[in-house]
PDB file of N, CA and C in Angstrom:
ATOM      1  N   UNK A   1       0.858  -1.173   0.000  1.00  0.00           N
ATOM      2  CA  UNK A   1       0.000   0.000   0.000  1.00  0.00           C
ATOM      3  C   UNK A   1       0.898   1.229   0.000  1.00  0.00           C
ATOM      4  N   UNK A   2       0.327   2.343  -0.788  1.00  0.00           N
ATOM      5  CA  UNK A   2       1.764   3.333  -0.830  1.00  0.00           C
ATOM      6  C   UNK A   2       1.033   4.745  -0.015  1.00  0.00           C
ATOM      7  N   UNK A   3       1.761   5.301   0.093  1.00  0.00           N
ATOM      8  CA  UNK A   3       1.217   6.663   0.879  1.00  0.00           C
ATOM      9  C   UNK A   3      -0.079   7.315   0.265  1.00  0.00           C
ATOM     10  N   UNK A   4      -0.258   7.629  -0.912  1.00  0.00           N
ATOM     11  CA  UNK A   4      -1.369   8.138  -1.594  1.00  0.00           C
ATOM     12  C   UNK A   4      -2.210   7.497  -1.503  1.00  0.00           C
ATOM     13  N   UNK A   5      -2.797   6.348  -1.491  1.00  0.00           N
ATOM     14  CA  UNK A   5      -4.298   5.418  -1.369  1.00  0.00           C
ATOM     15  C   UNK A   5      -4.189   5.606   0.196  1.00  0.00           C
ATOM     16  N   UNK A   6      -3.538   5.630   1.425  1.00  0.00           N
ATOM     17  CA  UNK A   6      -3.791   5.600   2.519  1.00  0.00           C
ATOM     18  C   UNK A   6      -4.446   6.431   3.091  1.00  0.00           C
ATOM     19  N   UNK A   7      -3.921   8.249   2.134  1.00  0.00           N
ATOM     20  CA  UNK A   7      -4.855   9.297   2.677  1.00  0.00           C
ATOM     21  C   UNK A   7      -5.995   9.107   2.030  1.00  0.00           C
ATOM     22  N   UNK A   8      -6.610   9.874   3.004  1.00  0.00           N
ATOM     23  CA  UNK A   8      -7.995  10.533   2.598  1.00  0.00           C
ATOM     24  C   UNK A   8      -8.516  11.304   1.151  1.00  0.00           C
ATOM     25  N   UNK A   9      -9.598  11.772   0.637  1.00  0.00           N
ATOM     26  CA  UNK A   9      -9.656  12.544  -0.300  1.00  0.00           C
ATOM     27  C   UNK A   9      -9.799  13.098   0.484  1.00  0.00           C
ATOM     28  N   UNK A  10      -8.656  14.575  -0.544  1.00  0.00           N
ATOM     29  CA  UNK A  10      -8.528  16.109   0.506  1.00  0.00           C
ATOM     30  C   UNK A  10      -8.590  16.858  -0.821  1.00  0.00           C
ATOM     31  N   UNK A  11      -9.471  18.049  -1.032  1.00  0.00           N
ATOM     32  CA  UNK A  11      -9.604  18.890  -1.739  1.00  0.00           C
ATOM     33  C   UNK A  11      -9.620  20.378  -1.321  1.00  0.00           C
ATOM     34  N   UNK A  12      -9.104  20.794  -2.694  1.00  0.00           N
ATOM     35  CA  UNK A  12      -8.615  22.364  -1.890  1.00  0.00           C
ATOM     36  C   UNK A  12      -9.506  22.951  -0.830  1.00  0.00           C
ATOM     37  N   UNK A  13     -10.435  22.879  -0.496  1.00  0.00           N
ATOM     38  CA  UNK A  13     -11.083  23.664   0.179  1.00  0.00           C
ATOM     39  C   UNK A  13     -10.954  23.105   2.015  1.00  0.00           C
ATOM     40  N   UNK A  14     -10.076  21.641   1.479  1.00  0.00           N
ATOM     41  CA  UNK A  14      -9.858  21.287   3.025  1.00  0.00           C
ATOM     42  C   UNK A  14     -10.817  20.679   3.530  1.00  0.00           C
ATOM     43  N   UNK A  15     -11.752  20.032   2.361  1.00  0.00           N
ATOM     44  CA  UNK A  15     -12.630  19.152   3.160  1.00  0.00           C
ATOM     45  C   UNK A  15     -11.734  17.604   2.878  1.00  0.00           C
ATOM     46  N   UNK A  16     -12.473  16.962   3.380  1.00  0.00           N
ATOM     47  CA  UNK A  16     -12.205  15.026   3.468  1.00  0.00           C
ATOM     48  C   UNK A  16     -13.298  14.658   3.316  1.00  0.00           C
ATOM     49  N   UNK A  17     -14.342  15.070   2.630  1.00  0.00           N
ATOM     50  CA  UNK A  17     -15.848  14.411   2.337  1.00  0.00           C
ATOM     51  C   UNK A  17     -15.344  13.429   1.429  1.00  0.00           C
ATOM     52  N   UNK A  18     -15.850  12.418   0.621  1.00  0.00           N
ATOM     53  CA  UNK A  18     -15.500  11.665  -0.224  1.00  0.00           C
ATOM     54  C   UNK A  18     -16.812  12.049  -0.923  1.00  0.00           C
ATOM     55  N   UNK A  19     -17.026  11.298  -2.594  1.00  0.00           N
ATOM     56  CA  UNK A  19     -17.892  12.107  -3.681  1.00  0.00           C
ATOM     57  C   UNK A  19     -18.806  11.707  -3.084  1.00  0.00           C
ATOM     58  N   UNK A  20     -19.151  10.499  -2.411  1.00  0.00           N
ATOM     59  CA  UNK A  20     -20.989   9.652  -2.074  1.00  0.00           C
ATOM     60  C   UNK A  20     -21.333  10.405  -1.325  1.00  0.00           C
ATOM     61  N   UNK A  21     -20.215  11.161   0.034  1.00  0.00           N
ATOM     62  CA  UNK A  21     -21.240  11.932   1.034  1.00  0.00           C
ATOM     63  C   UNK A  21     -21.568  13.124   0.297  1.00  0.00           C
ATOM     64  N   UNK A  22     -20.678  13.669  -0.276  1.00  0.00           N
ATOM     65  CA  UNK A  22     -21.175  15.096  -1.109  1.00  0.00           C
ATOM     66  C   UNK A  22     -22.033  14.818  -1.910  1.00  0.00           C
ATOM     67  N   UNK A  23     -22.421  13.661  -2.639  1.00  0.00           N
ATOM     68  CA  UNK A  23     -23.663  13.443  -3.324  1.00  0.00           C
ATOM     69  C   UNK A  23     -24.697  13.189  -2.385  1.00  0.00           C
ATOM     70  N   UNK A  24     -24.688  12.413  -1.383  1.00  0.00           N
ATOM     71  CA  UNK A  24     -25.579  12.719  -0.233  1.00  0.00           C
ATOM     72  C   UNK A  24     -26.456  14.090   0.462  1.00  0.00           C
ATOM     73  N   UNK A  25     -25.209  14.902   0.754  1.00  0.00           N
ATOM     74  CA  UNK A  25     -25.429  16.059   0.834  1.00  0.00           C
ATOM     75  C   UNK A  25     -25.677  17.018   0.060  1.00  0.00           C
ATOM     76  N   UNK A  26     -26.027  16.711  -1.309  1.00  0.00           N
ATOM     77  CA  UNK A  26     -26.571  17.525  -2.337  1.00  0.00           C
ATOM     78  C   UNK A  26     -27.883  16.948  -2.581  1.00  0.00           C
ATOM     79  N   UNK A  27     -28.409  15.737  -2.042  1.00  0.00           N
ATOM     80  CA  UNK A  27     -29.596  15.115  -2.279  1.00  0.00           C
ATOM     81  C   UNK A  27     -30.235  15.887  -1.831  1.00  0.00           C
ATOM     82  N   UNK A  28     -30.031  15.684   0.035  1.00  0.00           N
ATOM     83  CA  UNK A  28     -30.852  16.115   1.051  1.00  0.00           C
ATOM     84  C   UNK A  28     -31.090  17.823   0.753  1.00  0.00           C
ATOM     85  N   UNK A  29     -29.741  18.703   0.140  1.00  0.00           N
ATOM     86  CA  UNK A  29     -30.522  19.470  -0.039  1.00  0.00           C
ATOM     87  C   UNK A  29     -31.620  20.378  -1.148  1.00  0.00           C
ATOM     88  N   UNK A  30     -31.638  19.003  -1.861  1.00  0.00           N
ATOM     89  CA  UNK A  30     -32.384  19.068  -3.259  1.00  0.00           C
ATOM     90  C   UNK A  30     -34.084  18.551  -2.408  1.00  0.00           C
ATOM     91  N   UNK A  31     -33.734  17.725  -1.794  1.00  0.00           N
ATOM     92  CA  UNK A  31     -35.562  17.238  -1.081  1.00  0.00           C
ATOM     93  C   UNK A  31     -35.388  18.355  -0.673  1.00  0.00           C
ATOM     94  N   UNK A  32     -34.916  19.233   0.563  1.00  0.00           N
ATOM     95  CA  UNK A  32     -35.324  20.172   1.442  1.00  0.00           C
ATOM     96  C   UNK A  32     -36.206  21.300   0.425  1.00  0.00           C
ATOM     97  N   UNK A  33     -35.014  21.710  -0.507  1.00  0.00           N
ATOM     98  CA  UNK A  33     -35.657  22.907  -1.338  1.00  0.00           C
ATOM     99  C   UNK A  33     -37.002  22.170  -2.417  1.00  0.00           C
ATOM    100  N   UNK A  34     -37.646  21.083  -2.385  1.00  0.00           N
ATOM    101  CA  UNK A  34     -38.605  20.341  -3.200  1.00  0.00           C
ATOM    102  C   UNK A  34     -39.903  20.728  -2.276  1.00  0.00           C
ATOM    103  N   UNK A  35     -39.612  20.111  -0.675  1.00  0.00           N
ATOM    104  CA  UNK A  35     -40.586  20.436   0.262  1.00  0.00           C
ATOM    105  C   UNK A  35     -41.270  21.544   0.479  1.00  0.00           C
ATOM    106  N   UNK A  36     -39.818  22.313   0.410  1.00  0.00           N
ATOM    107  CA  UNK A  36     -40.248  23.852   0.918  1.00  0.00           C
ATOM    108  C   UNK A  36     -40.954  24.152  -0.743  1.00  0.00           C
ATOM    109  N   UNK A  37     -40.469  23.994  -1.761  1.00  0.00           N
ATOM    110  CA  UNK A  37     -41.451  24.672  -2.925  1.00  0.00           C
ATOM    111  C   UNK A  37     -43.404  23.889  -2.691  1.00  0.00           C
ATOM    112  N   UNK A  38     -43.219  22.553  -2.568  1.00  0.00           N
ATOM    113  CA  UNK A  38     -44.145  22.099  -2.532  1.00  0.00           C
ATOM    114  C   UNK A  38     -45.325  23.202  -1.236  1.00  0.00           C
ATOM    115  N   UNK A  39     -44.623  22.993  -0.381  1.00  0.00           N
ATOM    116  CA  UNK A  39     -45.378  23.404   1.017  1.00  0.00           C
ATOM    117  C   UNK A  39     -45.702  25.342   0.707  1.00  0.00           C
ATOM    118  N   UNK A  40     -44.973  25.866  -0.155  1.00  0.00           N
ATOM    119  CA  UNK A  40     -45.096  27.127  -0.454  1.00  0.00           C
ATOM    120  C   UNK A  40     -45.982  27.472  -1.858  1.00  0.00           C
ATOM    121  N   UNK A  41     -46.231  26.204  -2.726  1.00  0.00           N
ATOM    122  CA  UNK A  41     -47.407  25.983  -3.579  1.00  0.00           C
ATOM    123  C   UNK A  41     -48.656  25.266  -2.750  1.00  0.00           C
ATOM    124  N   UNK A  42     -48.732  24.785  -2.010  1.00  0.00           N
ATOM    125  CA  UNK A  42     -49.711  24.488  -1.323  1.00  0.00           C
ATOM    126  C   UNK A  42     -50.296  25.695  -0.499  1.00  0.00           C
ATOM    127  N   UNK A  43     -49.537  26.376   0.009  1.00  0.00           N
ATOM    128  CA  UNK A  43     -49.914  27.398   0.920  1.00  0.00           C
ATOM    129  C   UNK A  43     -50.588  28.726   0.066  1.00  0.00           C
ATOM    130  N   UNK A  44     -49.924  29.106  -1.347  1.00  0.00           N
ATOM    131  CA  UNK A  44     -50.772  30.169  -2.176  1.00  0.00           C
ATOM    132  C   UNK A  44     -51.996  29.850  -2.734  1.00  0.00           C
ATOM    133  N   UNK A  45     -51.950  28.306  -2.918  1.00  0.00           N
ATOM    134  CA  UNK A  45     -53.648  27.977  -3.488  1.00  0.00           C
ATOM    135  C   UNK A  45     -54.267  28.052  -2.604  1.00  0.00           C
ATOM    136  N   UNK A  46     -54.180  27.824  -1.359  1.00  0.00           N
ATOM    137  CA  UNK A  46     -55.088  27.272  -0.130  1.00  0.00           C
ATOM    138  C   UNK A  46     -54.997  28.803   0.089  1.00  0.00           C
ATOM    139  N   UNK A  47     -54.695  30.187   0.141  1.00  0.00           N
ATOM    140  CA  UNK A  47     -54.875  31.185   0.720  1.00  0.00           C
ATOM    141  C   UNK A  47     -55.816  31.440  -1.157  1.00  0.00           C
ATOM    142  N   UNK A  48     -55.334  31.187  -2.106  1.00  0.00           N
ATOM    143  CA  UNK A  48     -56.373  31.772  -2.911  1.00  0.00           C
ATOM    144  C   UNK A  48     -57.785  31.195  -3.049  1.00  0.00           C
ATOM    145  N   UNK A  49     -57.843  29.929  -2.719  1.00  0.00           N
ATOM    146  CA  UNK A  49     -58.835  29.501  -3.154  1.00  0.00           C
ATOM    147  C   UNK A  49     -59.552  29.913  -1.835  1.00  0.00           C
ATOM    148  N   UNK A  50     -59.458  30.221  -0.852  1.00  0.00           N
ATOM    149  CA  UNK A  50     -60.163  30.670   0.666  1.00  0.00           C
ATOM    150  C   UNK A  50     -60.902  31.972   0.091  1.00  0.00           C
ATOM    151  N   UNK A  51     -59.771  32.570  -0.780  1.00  0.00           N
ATOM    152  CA  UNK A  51     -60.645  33.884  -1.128  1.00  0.00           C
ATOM    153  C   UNK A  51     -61.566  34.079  -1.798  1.00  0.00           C
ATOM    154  N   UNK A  52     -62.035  32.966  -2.544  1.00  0.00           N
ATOM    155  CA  UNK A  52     -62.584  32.952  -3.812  1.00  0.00           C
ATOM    156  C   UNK A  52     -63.593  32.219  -3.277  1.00  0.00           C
ATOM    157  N   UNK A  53     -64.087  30.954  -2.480  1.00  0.00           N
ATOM    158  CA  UNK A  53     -64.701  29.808  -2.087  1.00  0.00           C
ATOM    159  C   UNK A  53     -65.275  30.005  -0.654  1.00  0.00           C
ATOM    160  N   UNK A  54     -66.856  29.858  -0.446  1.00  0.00           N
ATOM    161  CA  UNK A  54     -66.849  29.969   0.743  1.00  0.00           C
ATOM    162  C   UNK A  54     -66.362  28.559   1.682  1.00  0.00           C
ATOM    163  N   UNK A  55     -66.720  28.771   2.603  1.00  0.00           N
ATOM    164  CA  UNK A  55     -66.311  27.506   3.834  1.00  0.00           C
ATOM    165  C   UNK A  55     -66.920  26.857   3.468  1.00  0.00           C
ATOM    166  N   UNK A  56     -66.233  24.928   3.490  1.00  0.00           N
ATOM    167  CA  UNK A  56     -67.501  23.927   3.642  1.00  0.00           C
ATOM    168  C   UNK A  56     -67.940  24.009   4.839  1.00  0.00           C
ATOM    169  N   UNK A  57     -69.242  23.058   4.859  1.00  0.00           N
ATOM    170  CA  UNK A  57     -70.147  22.486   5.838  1.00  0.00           C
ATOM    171  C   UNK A  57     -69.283  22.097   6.828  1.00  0.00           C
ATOM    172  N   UNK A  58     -69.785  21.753   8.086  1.00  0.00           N
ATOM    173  CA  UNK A  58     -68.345  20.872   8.987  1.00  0.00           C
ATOM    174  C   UNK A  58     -69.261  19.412   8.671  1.00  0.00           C
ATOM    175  N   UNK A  59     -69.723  19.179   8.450  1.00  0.00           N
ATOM    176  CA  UNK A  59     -70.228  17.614   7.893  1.00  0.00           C
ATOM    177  C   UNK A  59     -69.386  17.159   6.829  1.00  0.00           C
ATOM    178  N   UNK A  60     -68.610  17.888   5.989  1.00  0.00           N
ATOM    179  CA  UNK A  60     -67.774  17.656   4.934  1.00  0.00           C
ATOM    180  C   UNK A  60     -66.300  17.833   5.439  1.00  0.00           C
ATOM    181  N   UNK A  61     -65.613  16.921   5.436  1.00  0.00           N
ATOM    182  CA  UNK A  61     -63.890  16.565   5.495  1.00  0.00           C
ATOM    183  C   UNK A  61     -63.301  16.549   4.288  1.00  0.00           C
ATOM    184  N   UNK A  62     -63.996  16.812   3.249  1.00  0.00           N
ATOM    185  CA  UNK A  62     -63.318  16.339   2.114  1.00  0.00           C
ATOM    186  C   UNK A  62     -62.030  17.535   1.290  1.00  0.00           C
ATOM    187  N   UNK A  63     -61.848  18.697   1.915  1.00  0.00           N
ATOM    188  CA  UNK A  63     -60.925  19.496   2.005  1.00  0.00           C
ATOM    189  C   UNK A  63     -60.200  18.979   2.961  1.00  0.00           C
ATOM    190  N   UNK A  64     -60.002  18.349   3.579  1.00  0.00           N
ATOM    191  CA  UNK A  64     -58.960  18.198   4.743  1.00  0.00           C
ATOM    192  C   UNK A  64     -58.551  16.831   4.083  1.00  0.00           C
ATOM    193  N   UNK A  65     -59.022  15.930   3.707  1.00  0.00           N
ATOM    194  CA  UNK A  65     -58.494  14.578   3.261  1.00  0.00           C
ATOM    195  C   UNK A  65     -57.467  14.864   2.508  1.00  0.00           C
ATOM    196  N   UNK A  66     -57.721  15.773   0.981  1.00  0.00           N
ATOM    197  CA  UNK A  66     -56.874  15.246   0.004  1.00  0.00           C
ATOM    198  C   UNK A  66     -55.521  15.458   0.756  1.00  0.00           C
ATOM    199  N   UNK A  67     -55.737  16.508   1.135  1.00  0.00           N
ATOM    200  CA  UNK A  67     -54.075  17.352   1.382  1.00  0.00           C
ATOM    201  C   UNK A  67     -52.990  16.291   1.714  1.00  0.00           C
ATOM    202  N   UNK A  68     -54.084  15.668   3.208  1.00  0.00           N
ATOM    203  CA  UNK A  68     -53.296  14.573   4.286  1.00  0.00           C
ATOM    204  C   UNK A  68     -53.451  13.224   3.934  1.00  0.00           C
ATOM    205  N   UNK A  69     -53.597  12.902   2.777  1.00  0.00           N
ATOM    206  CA  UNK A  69     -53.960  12.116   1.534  1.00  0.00           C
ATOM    207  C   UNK A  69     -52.167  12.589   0.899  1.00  0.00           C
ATOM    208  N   UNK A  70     -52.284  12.892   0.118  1.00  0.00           N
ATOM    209  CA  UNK A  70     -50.741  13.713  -0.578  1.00  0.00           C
ATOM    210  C   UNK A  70     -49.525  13.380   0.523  1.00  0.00           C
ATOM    211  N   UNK A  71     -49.869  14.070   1.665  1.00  0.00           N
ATOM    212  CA  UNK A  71     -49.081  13.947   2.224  1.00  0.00           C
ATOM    213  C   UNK A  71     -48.433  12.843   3.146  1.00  0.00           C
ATOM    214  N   UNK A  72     -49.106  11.841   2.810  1.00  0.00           N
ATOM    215  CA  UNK A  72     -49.410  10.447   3.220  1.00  0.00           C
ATOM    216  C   UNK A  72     -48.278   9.655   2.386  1.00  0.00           C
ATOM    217  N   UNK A  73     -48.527  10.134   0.899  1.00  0.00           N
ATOM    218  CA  UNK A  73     -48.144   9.082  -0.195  1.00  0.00           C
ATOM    219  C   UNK A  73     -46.531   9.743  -0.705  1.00  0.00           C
ATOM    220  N   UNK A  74     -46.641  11.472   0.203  1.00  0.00           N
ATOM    221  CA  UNK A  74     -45.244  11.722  -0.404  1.00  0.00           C
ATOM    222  C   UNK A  74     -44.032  11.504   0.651  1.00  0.00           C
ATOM    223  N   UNK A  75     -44.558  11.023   2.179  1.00  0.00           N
ATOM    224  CA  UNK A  75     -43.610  10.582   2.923  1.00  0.00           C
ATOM    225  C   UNK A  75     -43.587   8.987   2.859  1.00  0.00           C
ATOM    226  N   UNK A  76     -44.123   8.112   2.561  1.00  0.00           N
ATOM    227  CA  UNK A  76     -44.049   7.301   1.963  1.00  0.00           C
ATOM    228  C   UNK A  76     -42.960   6.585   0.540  1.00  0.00           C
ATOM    229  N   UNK A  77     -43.359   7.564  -0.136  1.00  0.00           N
ATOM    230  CA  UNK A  77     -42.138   7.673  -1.107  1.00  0.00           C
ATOM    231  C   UNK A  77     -40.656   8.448  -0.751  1.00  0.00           C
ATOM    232  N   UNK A  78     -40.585   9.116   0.153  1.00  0.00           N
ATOM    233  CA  UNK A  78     -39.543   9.680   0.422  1.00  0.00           C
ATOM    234  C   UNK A  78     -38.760   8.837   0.944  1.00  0.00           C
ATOM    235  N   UNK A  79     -39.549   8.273   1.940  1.00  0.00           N
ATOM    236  CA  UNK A  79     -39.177   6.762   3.096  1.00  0.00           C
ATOM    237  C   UNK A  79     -38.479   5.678   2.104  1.00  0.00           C
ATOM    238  N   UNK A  80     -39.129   5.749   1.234  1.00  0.00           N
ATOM    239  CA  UNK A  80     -38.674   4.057  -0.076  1.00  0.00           C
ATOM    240  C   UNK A  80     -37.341   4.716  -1.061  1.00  0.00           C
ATOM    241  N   UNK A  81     -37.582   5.525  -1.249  1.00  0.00           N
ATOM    242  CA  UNK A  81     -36.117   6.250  -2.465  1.00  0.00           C
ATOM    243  C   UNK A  81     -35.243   6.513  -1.431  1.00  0.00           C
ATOM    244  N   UNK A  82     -35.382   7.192  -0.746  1.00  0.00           N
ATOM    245  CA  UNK A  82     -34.200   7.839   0.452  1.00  0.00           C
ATOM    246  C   UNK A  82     -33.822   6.771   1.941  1.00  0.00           C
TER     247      UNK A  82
END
């Protein structure tokens, strides 16, 4: 074994990440910024459509399902890829 395979990867900036964690760490922050767009398109329809739509009935859930419905099936999938 010679001196060079023993170190670490060291790149100018002085890290020792190797490429998988930096691809790691470019995943996580590719979901983060996905969530936050998602959760920030969810939040302008749901304030527009409030403006536009009166209230349902409280006998009707069916505004409250889909959402937590969605959000059911996209931590789910997050759980199975990641």
């Amino acid at each position: 074994m010679t001196v060079a395979t023993a170190l670490p990867l060291v790149t100018f900036s002085g890290s020792t990440k190797s490429k998988e964690q930096k691809m790691e760490a470019m995943k996580m922050r590719l979901l983060a910024a996905l969530v936050t767009m998602v959760m920030v398109v969810f939040a302008v329809q749901n304030a527009a459509a409030a403006a536009e739509a009166p209230s349902p009935s409280p006998e009707s859930d069916a505004a409250v399902f889909v959402p937590t419905a969605f959000a059911s099936f996209v931590a789910l999938a997050v759980g199975l890829l990641f």
